[in-house]
PDB file of N, CA and C in Angstrom:
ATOM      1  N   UNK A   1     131.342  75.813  63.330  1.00  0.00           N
ATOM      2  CA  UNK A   1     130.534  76.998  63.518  1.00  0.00           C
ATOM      3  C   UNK A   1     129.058  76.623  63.622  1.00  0.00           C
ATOM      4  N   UNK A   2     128.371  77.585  64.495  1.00  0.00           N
ATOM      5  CA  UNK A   2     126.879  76.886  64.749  1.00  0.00           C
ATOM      6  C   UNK A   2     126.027  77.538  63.969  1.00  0.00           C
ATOM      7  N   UNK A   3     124.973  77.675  63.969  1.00  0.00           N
ATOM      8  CA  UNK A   3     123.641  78.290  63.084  1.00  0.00           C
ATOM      9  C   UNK A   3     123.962  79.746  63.115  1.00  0.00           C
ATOM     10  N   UNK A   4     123.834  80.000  64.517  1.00  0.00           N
ATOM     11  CA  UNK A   4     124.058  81.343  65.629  1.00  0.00           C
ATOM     12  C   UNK A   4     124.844  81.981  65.469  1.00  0.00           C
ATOM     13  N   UNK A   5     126.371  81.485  65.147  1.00  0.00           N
ATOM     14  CA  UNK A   5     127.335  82.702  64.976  1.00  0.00           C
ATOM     15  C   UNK A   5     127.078  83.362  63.722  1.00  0.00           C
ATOM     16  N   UNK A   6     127.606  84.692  63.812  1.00  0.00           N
ATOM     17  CA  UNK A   6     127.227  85.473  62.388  1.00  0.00           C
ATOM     18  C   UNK A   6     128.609  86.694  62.791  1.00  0.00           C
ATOM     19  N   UNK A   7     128.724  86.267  61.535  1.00  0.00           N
ATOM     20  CA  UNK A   7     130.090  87.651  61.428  1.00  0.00           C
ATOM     21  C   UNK A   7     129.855  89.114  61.531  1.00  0.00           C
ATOM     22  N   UNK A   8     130.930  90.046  62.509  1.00  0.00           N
ATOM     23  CA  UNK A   8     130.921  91.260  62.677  1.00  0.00           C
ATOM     24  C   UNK A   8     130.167  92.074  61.513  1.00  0.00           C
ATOM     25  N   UNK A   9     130.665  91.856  60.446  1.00  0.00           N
ATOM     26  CA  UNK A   9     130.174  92.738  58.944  1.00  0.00           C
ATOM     27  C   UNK A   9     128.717  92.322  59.074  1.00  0.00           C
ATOM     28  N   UNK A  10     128.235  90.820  58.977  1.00  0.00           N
ATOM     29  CA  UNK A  10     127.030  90.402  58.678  1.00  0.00           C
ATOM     30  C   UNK A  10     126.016  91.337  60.253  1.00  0.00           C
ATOM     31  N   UNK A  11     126.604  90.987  61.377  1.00  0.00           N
ATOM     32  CA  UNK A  11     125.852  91.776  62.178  1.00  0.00           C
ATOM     33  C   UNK A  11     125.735  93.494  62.372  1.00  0.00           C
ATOM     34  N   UNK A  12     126.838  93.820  61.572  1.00  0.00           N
ATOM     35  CA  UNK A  12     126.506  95.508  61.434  1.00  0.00           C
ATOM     36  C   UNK A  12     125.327  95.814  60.064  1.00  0.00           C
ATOM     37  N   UNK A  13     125.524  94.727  58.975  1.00  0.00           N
ATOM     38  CA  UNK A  13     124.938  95.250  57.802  1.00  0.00           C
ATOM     39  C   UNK A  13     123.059  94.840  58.491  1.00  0.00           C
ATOM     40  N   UNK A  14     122.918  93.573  59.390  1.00  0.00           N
ATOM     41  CA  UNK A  14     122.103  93.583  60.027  1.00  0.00           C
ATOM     42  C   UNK A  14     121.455  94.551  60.871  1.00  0.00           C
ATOM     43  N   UNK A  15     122.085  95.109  61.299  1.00  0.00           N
ATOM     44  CA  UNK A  15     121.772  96.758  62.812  1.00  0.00           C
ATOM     45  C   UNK A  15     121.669  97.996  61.706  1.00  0.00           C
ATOM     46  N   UNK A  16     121.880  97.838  60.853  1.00  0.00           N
ATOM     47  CA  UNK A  16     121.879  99.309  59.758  1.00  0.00           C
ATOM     48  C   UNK A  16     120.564  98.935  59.118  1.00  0.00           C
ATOM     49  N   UNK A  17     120.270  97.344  58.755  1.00  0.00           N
ATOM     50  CA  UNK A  17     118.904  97.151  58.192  1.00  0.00           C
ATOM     51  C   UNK A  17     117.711  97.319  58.763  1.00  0.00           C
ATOM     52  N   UNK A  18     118.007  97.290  60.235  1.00  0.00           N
ATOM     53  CA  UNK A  18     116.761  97.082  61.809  1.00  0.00           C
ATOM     54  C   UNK A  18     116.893  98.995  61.432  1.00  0.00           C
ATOM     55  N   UNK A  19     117.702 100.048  61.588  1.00  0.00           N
ATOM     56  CA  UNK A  19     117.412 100.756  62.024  1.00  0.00           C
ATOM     57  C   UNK A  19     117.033 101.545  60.953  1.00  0.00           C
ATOM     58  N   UNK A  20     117.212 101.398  59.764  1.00  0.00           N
ATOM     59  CA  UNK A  20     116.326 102.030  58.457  1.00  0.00           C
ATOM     60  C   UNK A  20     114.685 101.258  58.823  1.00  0.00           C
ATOM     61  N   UNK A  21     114.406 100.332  58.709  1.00  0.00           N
ATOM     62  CA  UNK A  21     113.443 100.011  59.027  1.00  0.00           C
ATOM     63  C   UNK A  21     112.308 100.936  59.791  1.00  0.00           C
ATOM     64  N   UNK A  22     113.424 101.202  61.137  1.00  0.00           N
ATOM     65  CA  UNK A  22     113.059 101.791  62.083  1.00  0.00           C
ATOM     66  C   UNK A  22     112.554 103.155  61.688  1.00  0.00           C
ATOM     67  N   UNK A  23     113.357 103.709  61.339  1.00  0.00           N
ATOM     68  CA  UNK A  23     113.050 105.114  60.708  1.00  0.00           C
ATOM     69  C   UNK A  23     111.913 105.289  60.180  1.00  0.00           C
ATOM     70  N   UNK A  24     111.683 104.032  58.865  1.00  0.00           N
ATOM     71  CA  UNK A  24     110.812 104.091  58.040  1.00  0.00           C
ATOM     72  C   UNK A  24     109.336 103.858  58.278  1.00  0.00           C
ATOM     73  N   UNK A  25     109.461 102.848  59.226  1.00  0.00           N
ATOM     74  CA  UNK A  25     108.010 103.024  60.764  1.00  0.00           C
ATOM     75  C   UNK A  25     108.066 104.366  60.947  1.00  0.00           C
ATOM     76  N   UNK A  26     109.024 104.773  61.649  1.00  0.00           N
ATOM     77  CA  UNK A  26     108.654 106.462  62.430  1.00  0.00           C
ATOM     78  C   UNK A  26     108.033 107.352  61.486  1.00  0.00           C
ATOM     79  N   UNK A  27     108.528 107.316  60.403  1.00  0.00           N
ATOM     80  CA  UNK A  27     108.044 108.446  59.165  1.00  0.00           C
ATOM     81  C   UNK A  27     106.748 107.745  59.275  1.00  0.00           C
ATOM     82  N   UNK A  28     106.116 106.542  58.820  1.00  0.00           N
ATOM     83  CA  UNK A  28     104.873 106.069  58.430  1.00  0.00           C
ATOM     84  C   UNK A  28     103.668 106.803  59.669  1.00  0.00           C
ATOM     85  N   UNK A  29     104.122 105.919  60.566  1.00  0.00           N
ATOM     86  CA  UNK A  29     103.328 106.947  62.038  1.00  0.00           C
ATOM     87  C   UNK A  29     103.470 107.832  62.138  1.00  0.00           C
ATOM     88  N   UNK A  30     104.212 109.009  61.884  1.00  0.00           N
ATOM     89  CA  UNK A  30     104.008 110.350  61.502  1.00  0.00           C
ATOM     90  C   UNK A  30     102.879 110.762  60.517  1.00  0.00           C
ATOM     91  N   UNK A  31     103.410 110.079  59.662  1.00  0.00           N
ATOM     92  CA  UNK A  31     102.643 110.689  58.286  1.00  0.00           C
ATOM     93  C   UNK A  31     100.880 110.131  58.840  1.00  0.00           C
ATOM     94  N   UNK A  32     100.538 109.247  59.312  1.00  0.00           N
ATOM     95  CA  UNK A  32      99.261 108.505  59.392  1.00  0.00           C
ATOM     96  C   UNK A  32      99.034 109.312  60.886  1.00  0.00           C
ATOM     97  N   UNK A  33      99.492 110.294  61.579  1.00  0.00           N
ATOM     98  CA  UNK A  33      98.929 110.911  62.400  1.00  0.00           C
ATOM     99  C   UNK A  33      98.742 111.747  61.607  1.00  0.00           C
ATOM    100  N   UNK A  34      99.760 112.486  60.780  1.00  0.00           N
ATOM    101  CA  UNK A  34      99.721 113.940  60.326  1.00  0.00           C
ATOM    102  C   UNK A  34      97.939 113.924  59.661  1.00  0.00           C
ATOM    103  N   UNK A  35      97.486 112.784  58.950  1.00  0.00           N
ATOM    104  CA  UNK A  35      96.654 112.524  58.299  1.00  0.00           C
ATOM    105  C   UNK A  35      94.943 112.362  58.797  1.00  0.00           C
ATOM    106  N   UNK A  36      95.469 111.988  60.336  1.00  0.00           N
ATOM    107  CA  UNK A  36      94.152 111.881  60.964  1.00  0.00           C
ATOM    108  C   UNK A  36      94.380 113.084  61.791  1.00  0.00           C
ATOM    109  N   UNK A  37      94.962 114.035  61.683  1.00  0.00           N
ATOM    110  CA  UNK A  37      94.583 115.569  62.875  1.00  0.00           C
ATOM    111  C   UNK A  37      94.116 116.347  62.024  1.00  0.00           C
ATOM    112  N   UNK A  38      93.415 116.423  61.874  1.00  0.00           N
ATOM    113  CA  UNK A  38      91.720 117.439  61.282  1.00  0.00           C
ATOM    114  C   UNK A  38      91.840 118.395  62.171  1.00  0.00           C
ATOM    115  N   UNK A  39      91.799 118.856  63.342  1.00  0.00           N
ATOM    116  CA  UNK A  39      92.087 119.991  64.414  1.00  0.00           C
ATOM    117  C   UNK A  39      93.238 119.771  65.193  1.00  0.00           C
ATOM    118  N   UNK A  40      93.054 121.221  65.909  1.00  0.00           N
ATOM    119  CA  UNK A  40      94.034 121.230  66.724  1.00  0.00           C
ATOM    120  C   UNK A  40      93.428 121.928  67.966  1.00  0.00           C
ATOM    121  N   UNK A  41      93.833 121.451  69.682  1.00  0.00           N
ATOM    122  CA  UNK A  41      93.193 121.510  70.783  1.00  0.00           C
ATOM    123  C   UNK A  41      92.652 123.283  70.616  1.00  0.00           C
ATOM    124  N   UNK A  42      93.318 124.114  70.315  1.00  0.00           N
ATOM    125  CA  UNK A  42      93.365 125.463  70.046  1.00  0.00           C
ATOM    126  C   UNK A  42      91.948 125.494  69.260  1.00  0.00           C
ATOM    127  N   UNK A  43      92.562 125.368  68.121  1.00  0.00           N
ATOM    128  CA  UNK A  43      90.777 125.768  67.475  1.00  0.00           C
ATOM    129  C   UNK A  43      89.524 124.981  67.918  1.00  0.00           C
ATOM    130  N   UNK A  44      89.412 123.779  68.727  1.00  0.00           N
ATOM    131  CA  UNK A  44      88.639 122.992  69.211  1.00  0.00           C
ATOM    132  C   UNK A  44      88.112 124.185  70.139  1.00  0.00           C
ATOM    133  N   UNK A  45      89.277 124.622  71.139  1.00  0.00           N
ATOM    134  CA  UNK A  45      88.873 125.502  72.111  1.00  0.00           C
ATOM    135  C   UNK A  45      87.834 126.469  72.043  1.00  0.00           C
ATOM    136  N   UNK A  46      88.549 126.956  70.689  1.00  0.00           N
ATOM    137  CA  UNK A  46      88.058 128.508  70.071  1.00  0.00           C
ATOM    138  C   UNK A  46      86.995 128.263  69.710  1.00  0.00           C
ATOM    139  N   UNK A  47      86.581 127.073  68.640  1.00  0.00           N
ATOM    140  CA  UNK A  47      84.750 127.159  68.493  1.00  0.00           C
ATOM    141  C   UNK A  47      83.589 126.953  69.720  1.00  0.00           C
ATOM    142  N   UNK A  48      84.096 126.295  70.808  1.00  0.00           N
ATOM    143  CA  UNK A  48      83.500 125.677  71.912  1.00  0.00           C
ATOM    144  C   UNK A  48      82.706 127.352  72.271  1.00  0.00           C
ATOM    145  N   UNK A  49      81.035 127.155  71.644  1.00  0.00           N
ATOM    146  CA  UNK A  49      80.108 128.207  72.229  1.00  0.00           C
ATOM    147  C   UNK A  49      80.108 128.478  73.390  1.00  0.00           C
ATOM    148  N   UNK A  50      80.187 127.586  74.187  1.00  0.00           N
ATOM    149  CA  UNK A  50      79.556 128.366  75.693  1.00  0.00           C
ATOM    150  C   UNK A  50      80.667 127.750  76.837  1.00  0.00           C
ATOM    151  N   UNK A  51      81.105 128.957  77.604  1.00  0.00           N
ATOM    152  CA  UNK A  51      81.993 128.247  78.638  1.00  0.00           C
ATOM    153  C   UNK A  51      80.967 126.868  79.383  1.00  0.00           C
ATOM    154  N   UNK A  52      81.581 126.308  80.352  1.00  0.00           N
ATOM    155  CA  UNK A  52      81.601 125.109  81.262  1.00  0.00           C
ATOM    156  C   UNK A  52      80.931 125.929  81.737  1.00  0.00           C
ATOM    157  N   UNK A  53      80.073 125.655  83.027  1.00  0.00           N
ATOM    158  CA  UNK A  53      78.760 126.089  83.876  1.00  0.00           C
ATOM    159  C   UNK A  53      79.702 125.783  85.164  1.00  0.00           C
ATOM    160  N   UNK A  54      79.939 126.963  86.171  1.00  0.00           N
ATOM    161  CA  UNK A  54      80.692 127.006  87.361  1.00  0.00           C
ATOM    162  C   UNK A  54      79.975 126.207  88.492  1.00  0.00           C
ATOM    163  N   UNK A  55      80.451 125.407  88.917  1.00  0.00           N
ATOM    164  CA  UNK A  55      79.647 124.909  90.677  1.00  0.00           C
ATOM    165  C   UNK A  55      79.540 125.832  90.856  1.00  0.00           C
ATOM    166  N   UNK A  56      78.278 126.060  91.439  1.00  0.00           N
ATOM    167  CA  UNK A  56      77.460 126.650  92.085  1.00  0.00           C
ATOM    168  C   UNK A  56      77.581 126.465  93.967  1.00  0.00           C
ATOM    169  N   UNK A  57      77.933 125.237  93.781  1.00  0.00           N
ATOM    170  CA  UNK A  57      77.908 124.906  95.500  1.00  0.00           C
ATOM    171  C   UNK A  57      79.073 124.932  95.732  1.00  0.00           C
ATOM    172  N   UNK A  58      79.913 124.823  95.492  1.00  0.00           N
ATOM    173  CA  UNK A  58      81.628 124.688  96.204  1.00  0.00           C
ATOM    174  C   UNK A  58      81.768 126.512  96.052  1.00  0.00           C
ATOM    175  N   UNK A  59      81.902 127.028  97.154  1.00  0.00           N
ATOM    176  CA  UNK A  59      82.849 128.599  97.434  1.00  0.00           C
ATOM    177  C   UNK A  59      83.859 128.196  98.475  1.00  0.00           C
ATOM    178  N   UNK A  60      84.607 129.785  98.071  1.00  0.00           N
ATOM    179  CA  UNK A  60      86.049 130.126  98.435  1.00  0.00           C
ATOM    180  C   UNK A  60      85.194 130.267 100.311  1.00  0.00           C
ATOM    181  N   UNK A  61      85.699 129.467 101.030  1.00  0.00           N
ATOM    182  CA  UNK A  61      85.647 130.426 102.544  1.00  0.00           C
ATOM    183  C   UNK A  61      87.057 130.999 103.074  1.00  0.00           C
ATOM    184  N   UNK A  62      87.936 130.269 102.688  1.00  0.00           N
ATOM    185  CA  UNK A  62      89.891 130.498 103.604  1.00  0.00           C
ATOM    186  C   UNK A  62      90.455 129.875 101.938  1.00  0.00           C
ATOM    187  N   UNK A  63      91.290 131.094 101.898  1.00  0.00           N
ATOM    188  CA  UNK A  63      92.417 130.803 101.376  1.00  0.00           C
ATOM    189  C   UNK A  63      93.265 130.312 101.614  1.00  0.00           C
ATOM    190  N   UNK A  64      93.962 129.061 101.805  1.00  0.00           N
ATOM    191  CA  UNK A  64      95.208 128.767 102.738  1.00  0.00           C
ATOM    192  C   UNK A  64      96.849 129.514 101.924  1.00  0.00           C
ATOM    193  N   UNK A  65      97.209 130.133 102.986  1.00  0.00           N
ATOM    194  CA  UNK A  65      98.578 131.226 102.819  1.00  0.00           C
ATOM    195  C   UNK A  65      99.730 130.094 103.203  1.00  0.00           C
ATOM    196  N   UNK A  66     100.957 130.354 102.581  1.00  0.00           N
ATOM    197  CA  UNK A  66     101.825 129.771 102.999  1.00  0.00           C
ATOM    198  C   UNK A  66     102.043 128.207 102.993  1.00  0.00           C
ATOM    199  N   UNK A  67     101.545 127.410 102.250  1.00  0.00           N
ATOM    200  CA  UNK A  67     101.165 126.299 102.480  1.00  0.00           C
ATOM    201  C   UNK A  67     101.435 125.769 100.463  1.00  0.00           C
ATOM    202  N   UNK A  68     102.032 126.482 100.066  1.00  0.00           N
ATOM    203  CA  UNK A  68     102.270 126.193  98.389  1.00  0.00           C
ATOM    204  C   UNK A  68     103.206 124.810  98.422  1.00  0.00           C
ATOM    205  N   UNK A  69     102.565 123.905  97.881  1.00  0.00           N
ATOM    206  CA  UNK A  69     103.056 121.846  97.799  1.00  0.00           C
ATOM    207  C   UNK A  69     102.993 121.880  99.060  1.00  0.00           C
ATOM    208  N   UNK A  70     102.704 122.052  99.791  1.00  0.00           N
ATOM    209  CA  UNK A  70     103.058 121.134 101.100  1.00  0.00           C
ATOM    210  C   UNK A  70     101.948 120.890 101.625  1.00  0.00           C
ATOM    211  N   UNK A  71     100.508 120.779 101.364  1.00  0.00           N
ATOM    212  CA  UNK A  71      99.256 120.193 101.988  1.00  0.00           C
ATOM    213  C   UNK A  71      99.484 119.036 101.061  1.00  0.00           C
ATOM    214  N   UNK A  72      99.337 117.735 102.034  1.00  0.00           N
ATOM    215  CA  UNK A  72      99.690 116.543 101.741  1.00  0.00           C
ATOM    216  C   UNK A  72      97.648 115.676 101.605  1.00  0.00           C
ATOM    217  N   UNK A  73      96.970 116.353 102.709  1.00  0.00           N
ATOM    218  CA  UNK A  73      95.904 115.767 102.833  1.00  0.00           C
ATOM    219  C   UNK A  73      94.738 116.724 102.281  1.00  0.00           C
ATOM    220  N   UNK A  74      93.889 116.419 102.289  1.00  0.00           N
ATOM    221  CA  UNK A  74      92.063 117.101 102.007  1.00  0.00           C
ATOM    222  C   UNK A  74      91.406 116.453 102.203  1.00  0.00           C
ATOM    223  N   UNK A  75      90.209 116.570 103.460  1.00  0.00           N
ATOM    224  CA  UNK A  75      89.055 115.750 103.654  1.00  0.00           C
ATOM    225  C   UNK A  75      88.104 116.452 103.802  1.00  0.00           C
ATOM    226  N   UNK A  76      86.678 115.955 103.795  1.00  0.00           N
ATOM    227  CA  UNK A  76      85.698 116.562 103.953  1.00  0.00           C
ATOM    228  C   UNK A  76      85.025 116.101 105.272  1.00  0.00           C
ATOM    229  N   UNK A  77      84.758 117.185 106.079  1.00  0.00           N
ATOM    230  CA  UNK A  77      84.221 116.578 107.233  1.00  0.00           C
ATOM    231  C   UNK A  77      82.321 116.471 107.283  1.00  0.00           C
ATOM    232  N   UNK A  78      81.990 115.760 108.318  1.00  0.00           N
ATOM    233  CA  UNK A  78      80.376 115.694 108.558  1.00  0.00           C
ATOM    234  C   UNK A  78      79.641 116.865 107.624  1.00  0.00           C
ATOM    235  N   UNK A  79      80.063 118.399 108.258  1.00  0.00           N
ATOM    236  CA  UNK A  79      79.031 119.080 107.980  1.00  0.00           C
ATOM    237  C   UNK A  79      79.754 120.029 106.652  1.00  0.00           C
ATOM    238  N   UNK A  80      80.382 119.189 105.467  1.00  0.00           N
ATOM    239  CA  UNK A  80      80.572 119.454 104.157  1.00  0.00           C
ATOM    240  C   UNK A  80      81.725 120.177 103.909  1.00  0.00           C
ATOM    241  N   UNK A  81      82.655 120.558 105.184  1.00  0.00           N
ATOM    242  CA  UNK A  81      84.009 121.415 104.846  1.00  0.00           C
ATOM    243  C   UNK A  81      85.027 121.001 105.128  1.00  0.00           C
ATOM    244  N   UNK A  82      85.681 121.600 104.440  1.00  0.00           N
ATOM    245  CA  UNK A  82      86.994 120.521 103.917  1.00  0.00           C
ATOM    246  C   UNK A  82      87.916 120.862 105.022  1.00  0.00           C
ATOM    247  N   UNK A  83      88.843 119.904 105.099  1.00  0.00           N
ATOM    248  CA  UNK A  83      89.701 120.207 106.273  1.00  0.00           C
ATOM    249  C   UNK A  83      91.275 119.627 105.588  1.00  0.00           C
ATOM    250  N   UNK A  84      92.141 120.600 105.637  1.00  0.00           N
ATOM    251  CA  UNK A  84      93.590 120.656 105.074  1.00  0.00           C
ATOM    252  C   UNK A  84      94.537 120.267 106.094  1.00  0.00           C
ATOM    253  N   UNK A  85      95.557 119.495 105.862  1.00  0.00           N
ATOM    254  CA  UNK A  85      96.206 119.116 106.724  1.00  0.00           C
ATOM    255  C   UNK A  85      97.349 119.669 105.846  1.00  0.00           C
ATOM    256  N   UNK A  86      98.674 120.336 106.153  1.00  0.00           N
ATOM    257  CA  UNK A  86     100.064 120.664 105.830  1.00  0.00           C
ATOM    258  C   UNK A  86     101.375 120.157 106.581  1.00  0.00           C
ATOM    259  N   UNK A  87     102.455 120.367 106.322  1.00  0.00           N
ATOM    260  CA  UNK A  87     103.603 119.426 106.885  1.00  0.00           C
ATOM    261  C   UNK A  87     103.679 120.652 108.145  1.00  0.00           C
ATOM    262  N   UNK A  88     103.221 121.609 108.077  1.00  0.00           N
ATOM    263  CA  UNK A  88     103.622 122.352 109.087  1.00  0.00           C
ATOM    264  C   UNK A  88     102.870 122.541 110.588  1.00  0.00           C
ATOM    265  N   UNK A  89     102.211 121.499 110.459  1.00  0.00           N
ATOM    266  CA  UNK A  89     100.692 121.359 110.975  1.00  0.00           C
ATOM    267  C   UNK A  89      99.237 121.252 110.566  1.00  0.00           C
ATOM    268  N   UNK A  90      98.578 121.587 112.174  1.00  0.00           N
ATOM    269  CA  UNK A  90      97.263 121.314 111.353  1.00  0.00           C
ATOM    270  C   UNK A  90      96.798 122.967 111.119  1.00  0.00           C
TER     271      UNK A  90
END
């Protein structure tokens, strides 16, 4: 017999020891997140005084209709407007 072989029993009592282990990591990283979340995105939200400040320069000119997932492209041409390409054409 070599170093390497190891008996059925010895390799199950082995896979039961890896996966308590395992567990016992998962609980630890739980618990050491639970410990560092002081907030939550929600109340972060909720104190945040003042909305975001809207572009000013980007407006609505065309709505594109009919075209929901299927514009594959968006470019901006020379004189600053965007140009949509869809599978259904241009």
């Amino acid at each position: 017999m070599s170093s390497n072989d190891v008996s059925p029993e010895a390799m199950q009592s082995r896979i039961q020891q890896a996966r308590r282990e395992a567990e016992s990591l998962k609980d630890r990283i739980k618990r050491k997140k639970d410990d560092l979340a002081d907030a939550t995105l929600m109340n972060l939200a909720r104190a945040q005084q003042e909305a975001l400040p809207k572009n000013q320069m980007m407006k609505t000119r065309k709505t594109l209709k009919g075209h929901l997932a299927k514009i594959y492209a968006m470019h901006w041409s020379t004189d600053r407007k965007a140009f949509g390409i869809g599978v259904t054409g241009w």
